[in-house]
C-alpha atoms as a PDB file:
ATOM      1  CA  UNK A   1      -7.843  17.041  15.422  1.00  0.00           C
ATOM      2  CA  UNK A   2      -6.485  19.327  12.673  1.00  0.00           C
ATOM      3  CA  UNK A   3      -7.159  18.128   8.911  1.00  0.00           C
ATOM      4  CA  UNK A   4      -5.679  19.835   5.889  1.00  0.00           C
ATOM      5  CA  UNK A   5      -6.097  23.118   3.075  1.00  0.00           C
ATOM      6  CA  UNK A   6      -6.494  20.380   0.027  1.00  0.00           C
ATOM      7  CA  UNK A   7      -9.228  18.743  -1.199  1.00  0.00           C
ATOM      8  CA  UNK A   8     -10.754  16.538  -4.651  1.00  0.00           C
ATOM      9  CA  UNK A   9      -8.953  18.422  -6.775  1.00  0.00           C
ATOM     10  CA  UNK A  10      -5.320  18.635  -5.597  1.00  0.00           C
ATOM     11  CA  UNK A  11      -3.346  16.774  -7.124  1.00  0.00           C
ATOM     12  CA  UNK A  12       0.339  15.299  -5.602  1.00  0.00           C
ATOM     13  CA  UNK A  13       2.028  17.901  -6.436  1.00  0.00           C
ATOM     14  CA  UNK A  14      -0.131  20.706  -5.075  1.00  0.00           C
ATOM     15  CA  UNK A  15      -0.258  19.142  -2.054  1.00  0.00           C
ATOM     16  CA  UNK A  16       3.703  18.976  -1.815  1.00  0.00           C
ATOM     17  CA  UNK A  17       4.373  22.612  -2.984  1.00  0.00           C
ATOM     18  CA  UNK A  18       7.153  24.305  -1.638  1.00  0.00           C
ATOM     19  CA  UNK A  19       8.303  21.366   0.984  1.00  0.00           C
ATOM     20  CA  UNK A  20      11.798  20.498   0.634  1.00  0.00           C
ATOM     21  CA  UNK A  21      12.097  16.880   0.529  1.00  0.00           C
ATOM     22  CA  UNK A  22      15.730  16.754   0.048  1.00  0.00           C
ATOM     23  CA  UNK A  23      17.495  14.123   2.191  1.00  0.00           C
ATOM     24  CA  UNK A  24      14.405  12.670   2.558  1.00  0.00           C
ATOM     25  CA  UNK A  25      14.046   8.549   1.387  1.00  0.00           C
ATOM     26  CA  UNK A  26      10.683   7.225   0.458  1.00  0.00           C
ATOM     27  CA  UNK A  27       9.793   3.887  -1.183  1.00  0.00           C
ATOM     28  CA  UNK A  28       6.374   3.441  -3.376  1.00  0.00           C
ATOM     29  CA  UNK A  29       5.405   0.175  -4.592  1.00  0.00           C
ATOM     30  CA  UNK A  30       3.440   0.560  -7.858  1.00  0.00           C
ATOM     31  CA  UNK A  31       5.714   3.213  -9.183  1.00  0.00           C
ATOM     32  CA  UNK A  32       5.915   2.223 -12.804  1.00  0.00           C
ATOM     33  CA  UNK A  33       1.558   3.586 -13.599  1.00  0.00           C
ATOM     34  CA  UNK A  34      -0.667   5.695 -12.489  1.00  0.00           C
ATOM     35  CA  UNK A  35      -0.851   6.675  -9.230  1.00  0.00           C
ATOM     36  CA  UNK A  36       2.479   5.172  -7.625  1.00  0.00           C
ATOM     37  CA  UNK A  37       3.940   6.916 -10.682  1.00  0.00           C
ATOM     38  CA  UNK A  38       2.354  10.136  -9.520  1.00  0.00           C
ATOM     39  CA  UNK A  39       3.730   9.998  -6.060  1.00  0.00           C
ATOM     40  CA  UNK A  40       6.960   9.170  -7.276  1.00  0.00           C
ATOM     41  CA  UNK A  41       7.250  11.635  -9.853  1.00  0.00           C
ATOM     42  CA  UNK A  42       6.009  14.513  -6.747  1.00  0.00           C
ATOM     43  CA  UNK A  43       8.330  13.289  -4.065  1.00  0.00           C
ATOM     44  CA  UNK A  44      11.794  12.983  -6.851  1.00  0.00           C
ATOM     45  CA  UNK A  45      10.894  16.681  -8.139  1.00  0.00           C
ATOM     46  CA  UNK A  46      10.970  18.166  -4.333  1.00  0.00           C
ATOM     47  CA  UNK A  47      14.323  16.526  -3.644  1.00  0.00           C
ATOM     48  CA  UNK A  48      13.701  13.338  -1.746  1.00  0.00           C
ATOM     49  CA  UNK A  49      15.207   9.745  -3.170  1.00  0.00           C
ATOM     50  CA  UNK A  50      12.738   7.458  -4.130  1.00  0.00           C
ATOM     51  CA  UNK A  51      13.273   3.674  -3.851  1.00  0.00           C
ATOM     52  CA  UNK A  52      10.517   2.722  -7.074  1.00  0.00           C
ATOM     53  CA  UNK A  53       9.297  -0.617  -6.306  1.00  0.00           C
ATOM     54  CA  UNK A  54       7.443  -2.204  -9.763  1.00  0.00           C
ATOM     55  CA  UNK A  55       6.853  -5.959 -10.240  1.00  0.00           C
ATOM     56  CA  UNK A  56       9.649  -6.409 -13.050  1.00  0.00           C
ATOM     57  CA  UNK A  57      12.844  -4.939 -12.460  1.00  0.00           C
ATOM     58  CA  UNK A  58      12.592  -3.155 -16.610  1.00  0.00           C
ATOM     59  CA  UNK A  59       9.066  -1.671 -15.220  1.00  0.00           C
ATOM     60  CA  UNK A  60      10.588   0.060 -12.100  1.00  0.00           C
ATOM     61  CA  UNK A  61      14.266   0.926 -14.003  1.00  0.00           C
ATOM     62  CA  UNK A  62      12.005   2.764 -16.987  1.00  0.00           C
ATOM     63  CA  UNK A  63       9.744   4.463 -14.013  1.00  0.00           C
ATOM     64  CA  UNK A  64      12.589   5.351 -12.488  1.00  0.00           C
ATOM     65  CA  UNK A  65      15.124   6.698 -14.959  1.00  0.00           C
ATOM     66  CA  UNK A  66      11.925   8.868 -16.244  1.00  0.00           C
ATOM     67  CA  UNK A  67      11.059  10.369 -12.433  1.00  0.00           C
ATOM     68  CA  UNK A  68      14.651  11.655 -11.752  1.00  0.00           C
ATOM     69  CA  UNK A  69      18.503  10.362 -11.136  1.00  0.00           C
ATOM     70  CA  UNK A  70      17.909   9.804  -7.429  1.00  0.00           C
ATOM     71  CA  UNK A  71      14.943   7.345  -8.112  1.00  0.00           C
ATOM     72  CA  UNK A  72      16.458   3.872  -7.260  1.00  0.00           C
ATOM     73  CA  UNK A  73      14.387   0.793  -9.079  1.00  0.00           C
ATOM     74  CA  UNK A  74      13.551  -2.563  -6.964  1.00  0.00           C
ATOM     75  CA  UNK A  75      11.976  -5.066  -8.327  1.00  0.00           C
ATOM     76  CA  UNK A  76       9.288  -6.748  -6.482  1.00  0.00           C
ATOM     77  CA  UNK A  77       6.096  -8.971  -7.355  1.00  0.00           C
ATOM     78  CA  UNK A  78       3.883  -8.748  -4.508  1.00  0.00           C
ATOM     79  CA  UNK A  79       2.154 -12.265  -5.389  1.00  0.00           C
ATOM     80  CA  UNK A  80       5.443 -14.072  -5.239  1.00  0.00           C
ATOM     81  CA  UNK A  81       6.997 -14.597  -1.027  1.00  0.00           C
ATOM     82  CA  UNK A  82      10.343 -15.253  -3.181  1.00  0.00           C
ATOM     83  CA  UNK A  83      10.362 -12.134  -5.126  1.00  0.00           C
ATOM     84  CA  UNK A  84       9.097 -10.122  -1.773  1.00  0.00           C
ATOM     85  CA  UNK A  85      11.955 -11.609   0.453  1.00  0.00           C
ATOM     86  CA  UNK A  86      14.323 -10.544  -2.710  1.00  0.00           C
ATOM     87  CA  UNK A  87      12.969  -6.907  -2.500  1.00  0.00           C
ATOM     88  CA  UNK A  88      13.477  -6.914   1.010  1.00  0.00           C
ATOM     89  CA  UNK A  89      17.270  -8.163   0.938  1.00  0.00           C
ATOM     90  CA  UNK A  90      17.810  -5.408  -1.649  1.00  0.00           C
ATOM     91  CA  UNK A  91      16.486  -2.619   0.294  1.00  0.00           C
ATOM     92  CA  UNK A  92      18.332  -3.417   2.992  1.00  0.00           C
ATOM     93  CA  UNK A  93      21.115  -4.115   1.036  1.00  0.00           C
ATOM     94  CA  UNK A  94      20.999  -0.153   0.298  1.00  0.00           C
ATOM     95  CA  UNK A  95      22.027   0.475   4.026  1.00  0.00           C
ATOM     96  CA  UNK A  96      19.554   3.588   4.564  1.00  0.00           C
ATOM     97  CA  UNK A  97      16.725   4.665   6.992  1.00  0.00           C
ATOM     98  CA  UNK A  98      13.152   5.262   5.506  1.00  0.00           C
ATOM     99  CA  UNK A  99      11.131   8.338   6.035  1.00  0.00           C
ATOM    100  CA  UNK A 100       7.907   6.923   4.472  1.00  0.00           C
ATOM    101  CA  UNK A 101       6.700   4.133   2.942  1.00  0.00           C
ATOM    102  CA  UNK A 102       3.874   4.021   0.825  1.00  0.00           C
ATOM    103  CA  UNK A 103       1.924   1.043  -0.131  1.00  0.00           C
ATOM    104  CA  UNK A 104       0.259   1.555  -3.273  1.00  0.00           C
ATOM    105  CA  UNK A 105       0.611  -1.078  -5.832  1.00  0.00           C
ATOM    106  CA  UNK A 106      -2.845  -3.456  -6.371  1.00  0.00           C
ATOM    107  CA  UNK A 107      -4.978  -5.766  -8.829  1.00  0.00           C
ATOM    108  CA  UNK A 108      -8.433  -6.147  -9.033  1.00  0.00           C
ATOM    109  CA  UNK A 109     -10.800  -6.890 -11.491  1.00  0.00           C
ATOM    110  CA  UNK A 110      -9.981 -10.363 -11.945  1.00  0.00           C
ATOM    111  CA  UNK A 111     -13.034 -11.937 -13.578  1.00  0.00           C
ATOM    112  CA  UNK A 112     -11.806 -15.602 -12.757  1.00  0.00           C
ATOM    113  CA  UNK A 113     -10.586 -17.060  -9.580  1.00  0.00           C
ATOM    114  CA  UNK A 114      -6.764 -17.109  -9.185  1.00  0.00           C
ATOM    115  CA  UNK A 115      -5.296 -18.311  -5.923  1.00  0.00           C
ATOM    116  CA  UNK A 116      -1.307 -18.726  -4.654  1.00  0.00           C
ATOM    117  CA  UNK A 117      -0.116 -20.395  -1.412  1.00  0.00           C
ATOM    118  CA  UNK A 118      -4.120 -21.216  -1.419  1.00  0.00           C
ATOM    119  CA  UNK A 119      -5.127 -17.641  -1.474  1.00  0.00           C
ATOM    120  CA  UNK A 120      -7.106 -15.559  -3.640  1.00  0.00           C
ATOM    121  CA  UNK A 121      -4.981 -13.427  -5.877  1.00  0.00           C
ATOM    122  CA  UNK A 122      -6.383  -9.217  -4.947  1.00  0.00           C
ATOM    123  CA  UNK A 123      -6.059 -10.261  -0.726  1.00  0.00           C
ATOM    124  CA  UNK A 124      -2.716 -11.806  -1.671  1.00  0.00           C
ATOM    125  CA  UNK A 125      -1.526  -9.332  -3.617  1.00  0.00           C
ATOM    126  CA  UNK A 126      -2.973  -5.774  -2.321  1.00  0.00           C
ATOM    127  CA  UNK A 127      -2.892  -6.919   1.144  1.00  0.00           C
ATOM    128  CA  UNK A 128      -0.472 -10.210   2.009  1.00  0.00           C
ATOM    129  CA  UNK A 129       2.225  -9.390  -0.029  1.00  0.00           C
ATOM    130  CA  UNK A 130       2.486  -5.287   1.474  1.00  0.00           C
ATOM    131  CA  UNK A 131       2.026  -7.252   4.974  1.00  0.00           C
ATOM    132  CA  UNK A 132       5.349  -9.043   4.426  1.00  0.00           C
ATOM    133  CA  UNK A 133       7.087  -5.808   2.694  1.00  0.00           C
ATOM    134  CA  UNK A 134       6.256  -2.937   5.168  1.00  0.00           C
ATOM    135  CA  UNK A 135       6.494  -5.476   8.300  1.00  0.00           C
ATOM    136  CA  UNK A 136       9.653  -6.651   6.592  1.00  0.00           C
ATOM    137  CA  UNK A 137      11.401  -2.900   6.674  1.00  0.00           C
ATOM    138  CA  UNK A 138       9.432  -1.286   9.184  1.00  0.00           C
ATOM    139  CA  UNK A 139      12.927  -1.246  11.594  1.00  0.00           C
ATOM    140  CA  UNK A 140      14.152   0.712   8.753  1.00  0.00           C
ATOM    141  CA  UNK A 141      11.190   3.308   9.294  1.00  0.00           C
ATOM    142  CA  UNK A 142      12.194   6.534  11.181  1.00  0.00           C
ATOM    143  CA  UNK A 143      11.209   6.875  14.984  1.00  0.00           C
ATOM    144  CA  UNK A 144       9.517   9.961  15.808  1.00  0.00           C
ATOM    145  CA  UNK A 145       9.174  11.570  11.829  1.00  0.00           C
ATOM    146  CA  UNK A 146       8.757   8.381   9.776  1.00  0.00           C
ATOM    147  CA  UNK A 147       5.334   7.642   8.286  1.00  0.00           C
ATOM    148  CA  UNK A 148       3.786   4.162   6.479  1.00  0.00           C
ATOM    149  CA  UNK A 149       0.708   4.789   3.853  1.00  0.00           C
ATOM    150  CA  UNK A 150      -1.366   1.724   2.810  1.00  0.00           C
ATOM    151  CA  UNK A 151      -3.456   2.563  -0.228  1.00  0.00           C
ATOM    152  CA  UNK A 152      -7.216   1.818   0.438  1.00  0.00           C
ATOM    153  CA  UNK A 153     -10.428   2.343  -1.382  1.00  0.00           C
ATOM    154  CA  UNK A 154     -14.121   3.808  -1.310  1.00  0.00           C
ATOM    155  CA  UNK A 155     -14.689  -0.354  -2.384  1.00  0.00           C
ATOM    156  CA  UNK A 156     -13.209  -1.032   1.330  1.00  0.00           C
ATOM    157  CA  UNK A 157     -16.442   1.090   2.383  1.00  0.00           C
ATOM    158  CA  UNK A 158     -19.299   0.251  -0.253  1.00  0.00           C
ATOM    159  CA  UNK A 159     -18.842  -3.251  -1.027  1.00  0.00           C
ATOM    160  CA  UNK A 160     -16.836  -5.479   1.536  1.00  0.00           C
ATOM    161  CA  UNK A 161     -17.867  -8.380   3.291  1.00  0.00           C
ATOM    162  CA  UNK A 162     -20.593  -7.576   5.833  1.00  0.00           C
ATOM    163  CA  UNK A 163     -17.779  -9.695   8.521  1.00  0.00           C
ATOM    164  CA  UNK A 164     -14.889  -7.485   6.783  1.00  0.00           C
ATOM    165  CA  UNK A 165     -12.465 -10.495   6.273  1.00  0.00           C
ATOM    166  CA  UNK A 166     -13.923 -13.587   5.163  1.00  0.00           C
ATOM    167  CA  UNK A 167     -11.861 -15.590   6.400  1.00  0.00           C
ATOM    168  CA  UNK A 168     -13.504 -19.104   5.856  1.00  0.00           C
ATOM    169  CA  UNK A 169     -13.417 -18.673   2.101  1.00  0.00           C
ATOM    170  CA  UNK A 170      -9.714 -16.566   1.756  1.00  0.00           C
ATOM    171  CA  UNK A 171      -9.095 -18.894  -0.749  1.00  0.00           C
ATOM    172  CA  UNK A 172     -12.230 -18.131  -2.916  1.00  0.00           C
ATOM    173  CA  UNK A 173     -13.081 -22.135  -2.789  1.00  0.00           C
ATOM    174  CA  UNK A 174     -17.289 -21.252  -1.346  1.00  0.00           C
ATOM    175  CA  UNK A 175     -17.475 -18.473  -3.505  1.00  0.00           C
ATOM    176  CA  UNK A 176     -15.761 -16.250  -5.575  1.00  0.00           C
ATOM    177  CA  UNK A 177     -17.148 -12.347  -6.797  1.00  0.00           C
ATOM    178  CA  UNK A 178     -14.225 -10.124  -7.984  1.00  0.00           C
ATOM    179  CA  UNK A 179     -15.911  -7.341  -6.731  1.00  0.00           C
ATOM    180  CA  UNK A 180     -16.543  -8.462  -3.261  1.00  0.00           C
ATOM    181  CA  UNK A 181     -12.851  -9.580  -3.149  1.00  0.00           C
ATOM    182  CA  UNK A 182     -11.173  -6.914  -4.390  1.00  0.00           C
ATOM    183  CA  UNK A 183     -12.810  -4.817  -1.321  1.00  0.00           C
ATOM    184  CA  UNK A 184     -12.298  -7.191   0.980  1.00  0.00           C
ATOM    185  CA  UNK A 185      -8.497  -6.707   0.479  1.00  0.00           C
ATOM    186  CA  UNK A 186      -8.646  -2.769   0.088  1.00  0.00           C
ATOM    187  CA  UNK A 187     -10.398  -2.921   3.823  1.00  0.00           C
ATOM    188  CA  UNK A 188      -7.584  -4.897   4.688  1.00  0.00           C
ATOM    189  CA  UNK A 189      -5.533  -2.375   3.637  1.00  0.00           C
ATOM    190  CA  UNK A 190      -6.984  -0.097   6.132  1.00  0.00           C
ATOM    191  CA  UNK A 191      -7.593  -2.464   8.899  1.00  0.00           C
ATOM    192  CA  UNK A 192      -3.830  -3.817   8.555  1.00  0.00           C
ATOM    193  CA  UNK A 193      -3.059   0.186   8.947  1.00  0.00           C
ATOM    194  CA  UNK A 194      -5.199   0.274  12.057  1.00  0.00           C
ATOM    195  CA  UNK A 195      -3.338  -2.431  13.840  1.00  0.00           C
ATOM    196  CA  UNK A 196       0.029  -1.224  12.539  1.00  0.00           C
ATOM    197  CA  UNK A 197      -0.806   1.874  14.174  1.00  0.00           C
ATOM    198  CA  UNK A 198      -1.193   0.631  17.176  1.00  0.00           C
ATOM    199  CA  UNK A 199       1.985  -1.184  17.610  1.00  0.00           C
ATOM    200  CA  UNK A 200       4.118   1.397  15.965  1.00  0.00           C
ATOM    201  CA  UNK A 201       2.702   4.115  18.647  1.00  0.00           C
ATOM    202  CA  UNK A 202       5.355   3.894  20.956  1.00  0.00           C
ATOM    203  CA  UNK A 203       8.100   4.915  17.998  1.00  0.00           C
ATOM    204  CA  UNK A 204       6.276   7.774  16.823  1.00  0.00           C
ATOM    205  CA  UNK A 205       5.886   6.244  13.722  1.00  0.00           C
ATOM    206  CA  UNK A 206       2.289   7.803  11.843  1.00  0.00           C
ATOM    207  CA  UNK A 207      -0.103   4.708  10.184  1.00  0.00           C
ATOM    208  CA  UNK A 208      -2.652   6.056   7.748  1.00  0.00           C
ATOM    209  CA  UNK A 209      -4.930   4.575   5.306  1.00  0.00           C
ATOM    210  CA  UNK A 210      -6.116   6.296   1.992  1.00  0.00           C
ATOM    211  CA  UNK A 211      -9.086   6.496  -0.244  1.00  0.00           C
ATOM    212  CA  UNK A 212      -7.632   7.615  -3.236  1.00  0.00           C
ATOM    213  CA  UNK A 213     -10.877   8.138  -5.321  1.00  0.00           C
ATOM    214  CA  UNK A 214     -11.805   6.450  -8.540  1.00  0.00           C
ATOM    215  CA  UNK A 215      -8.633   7.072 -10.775  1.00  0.00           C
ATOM    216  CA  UNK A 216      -8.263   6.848 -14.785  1.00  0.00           C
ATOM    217  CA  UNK A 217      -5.984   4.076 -14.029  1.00  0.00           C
ATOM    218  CA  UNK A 218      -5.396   0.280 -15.241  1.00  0.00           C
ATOM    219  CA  UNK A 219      -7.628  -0.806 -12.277  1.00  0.00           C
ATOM    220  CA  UNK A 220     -10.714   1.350 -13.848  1.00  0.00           C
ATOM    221  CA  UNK A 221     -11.159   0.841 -17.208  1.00  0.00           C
ATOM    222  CA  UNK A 222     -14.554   1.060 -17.794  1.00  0.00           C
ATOM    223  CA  UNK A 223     -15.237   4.477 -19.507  1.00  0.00           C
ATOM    224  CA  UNK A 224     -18.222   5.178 -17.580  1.00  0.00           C
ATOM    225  CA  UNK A 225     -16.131   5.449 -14.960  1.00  0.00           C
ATOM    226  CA  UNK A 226     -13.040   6.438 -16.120  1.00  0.00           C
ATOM    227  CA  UNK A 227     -15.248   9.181 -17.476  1.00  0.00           C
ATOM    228  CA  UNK A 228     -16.301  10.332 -13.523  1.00  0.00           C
ATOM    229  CA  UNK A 229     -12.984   9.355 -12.384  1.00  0.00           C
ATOM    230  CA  UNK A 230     -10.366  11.712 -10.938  1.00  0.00           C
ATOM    231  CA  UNK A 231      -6.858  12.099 -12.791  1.00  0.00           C
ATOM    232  CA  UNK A 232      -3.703  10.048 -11.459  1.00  0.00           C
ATOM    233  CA  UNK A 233      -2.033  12.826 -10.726  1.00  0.00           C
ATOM    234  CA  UNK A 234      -5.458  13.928  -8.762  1.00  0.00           C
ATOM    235  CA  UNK A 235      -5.675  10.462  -7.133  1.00  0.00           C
ATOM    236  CA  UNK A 236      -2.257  10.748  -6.144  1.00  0.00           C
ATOM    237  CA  UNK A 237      -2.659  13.590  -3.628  1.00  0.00           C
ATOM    238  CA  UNK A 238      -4.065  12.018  -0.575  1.00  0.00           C
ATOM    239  CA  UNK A 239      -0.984   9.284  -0.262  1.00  0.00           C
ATOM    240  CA  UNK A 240       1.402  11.792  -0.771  1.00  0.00           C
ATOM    241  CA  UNK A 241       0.152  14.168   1.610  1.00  0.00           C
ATOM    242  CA  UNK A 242       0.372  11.099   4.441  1.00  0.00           C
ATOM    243  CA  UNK A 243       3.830  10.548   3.751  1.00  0.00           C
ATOM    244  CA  UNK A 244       5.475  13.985   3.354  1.00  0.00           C
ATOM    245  CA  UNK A 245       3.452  17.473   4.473  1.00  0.00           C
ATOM    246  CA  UNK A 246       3.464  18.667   7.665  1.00  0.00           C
ATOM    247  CA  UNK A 247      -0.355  19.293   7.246  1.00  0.00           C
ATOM    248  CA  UNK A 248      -0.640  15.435   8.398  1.00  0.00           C
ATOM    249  CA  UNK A 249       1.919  15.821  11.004  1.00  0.00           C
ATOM    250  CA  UNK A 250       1.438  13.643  14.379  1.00  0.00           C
ATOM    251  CA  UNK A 251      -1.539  11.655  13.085  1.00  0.00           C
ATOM    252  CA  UNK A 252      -2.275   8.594  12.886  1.00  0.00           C
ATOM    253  CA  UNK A 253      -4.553   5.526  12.794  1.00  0.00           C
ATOM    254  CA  UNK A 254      -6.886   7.325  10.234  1.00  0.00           C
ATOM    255  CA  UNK A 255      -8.342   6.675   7.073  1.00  0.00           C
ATOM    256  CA  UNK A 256      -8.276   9.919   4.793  1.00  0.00           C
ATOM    257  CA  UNK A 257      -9.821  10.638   1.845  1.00  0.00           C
ATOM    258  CA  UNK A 258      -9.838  13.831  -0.571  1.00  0.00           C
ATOM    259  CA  UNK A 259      -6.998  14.890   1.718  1.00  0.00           C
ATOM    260  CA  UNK A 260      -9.578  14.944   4.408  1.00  0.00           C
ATOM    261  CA  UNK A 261      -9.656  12.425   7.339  1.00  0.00           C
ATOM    262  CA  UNK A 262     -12.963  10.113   6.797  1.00  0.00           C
ATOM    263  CA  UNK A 263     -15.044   7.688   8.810  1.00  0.00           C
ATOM    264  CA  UNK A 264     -14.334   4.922   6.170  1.00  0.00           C
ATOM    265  CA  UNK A 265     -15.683   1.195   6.880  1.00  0.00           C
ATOM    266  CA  UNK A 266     -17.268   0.995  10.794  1.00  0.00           C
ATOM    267  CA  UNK A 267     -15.333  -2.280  11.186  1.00  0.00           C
ATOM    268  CA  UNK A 268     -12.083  -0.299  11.185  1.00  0.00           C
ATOM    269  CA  UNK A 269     -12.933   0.571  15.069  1.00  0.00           C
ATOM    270  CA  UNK A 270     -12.794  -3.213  15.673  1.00  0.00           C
ATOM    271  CA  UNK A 271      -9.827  -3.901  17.175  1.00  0.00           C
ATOM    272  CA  UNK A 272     -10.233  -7.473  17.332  1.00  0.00           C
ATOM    273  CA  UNK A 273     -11.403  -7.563  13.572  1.00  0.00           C
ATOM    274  CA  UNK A 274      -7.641  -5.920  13.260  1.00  0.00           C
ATOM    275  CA  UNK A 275      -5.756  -8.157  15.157  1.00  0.00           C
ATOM    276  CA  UNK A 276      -7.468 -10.994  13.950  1.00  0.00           C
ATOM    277  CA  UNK A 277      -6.155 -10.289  10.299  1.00  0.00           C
ATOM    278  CA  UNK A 278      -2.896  -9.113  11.018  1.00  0.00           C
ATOM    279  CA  UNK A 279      -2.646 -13.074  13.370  1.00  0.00           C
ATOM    280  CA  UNK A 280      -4.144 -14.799   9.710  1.00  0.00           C
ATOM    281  CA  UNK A 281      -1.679 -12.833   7.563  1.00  0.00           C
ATOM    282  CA  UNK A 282       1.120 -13.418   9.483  1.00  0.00           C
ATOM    283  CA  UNK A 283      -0.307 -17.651   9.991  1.00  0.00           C
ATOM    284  CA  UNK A 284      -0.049 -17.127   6.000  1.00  0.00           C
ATOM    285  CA  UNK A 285       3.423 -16.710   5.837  1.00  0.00           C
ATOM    286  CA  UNK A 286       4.487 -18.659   7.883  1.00  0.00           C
ATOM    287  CA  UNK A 287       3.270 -21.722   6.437  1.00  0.00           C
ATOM    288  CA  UNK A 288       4.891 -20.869   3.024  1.00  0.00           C
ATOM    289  CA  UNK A 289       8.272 -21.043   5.173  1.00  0.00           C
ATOM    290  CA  UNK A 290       7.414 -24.207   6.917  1.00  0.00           C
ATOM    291  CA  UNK A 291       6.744 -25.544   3.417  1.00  0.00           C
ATOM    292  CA  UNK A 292       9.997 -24.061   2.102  1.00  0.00           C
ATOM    293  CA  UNK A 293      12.167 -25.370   5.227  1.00  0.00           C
ATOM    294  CA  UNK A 294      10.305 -28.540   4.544  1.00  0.00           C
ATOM    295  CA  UNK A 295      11.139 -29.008   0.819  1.00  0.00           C
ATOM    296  CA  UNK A 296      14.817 -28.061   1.272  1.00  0.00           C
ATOM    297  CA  UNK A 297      14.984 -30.697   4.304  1.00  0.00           C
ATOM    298  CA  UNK A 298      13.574 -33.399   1.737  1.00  0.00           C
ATOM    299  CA  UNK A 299      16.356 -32.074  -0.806  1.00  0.00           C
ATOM    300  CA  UNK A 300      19.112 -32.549   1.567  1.00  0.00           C
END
């Protein structure tokens, strides 16, 4: 299987040089900091219209009014079903197929337990709430040529669960260690990836999950690390290779990293690990709505 030229030190637009993205429409969650910015900022300047998805709709507008003219803001909080369901109206509303999707906005470091719809706040937000978007728009996604990037983590490979998914304690009630949950979510990333993979094969649709290395981002502020860490710009070159050069043409189901494709966490060859998740995700959202259709039935 063929892997690509770049490497560490590419950065997003390196990796993008000289491919003309024009007519192209790609949508990056995250777009308003560091990284999403990045691969917003790469895929605008080669032509291609970028939907900029940012929690507040003033986040992705400034994001997107600094990136380039064809940059279209959505707002979308990724912790709220209502806000998600919003997003997903408004896309549609735009009335345009999608060449890629990537999946990059996230939280973590969270030193106290938070928990929505009785889940803890990094699985809901880095993982749930991408599981509703992408599944949400994924008819939108272009058969044969489009591509879907979900943003992973080294974390996903060094410190998850030794299960993967811990999904007795989802809502952090038995325990709760930011670091352990914050890679539990970013190998959800990957695993959710896997599985999407799989059912998107017969479209022709590519699946990958990235390791974008440690980034001087809002997720990594230590300075040790930040210190170590690779630029945004650097950080950003593995996602946006996935979803626009031909050097990562016609594969999928992998998890890259440093452009390269990389083993990442053994429990991504568990299939049933995969399918279990994507059954519990989906179980997730669909008791919000039976508590929604509920409510409005005891309002009527």
């Amino acid at each position: 299987m063929k892997n690509s030229e770049f490497g560490r030190r590419s950065t997003a637009d390196h990796v993008l040089a000289g491919i003309d993205l024009t007519g192209k429409r790609m949508l990056v969650t995250g777009c308003n900091s560091g990284i999403g910015s990045e691969i917003m900022n790469a895929f605008a300047a080669n032509g291609a219209t970028v939907i900029g998805v940012a929690r507040t709709l003033e986040a992705a507008s400034q994001a997107c009014t600094a990136a380039s003219p064809r940059c279209i803001p959505i707002a979308c909080d990724l912790a709220n079903f209502d806000s998600i369901a919003a997003a997903l109206a408004a896309v549609r509303g735009l009335k345009f197929s999608l060449d890629a999707i990537v999946a990059n906005a996230g939280v973590g470091n969270l030193a106290a337990l938070q928990t929505r719809y009785g889940v803890e706040m990094q699985f809901l937000t880095n993982h749930i709430g991408h599981f509703m978007l992408v599944n949400g728009l994924v008819d939108l996604v272009r058969d044969g040529t489009g591509r879907i990037v979900t943003v992973s983590a080294n974390a996903s490979v060094r410190a998850a669960p030794k299960e993967g998914i811990m999904f007795d304690n989802l809502d952090g009630r038995r325990f709760y260690e930011p670091a352990a949950f914050y890679a539990q979510s970013k190998l959800a990333n990957a695993l959710y990836a896997k599985e999407l993979s799989r059912r998107l094969g017969s479209r022709g649709i590519a699946v990958n999950s990235a390791d974008p290395g440690a980034a001087r981002t809002k997720l990594n502020p230590r300075f040790a690390e930040r210190l170590f860490a690779k630029t945004a710009a650097r950080a950003a070159a593995t996602p946006a290779l996935l979803a626009a050069s031909p050097q990562a043409s016609g594969i999928t189901g992998e998890y890259w990293s440093d452009c390269k494709m990389s083993e990442g966490n053994a429990l991504l060859m568990d299939a049933a690990l995969a399918g279990r998740l994507w059954n519990v995700s989906q179980l997730i959202l669909d008791r919000r709505q039976e508590h929604r259709d509920l409510t409005l039935q005891q309002a009527a």
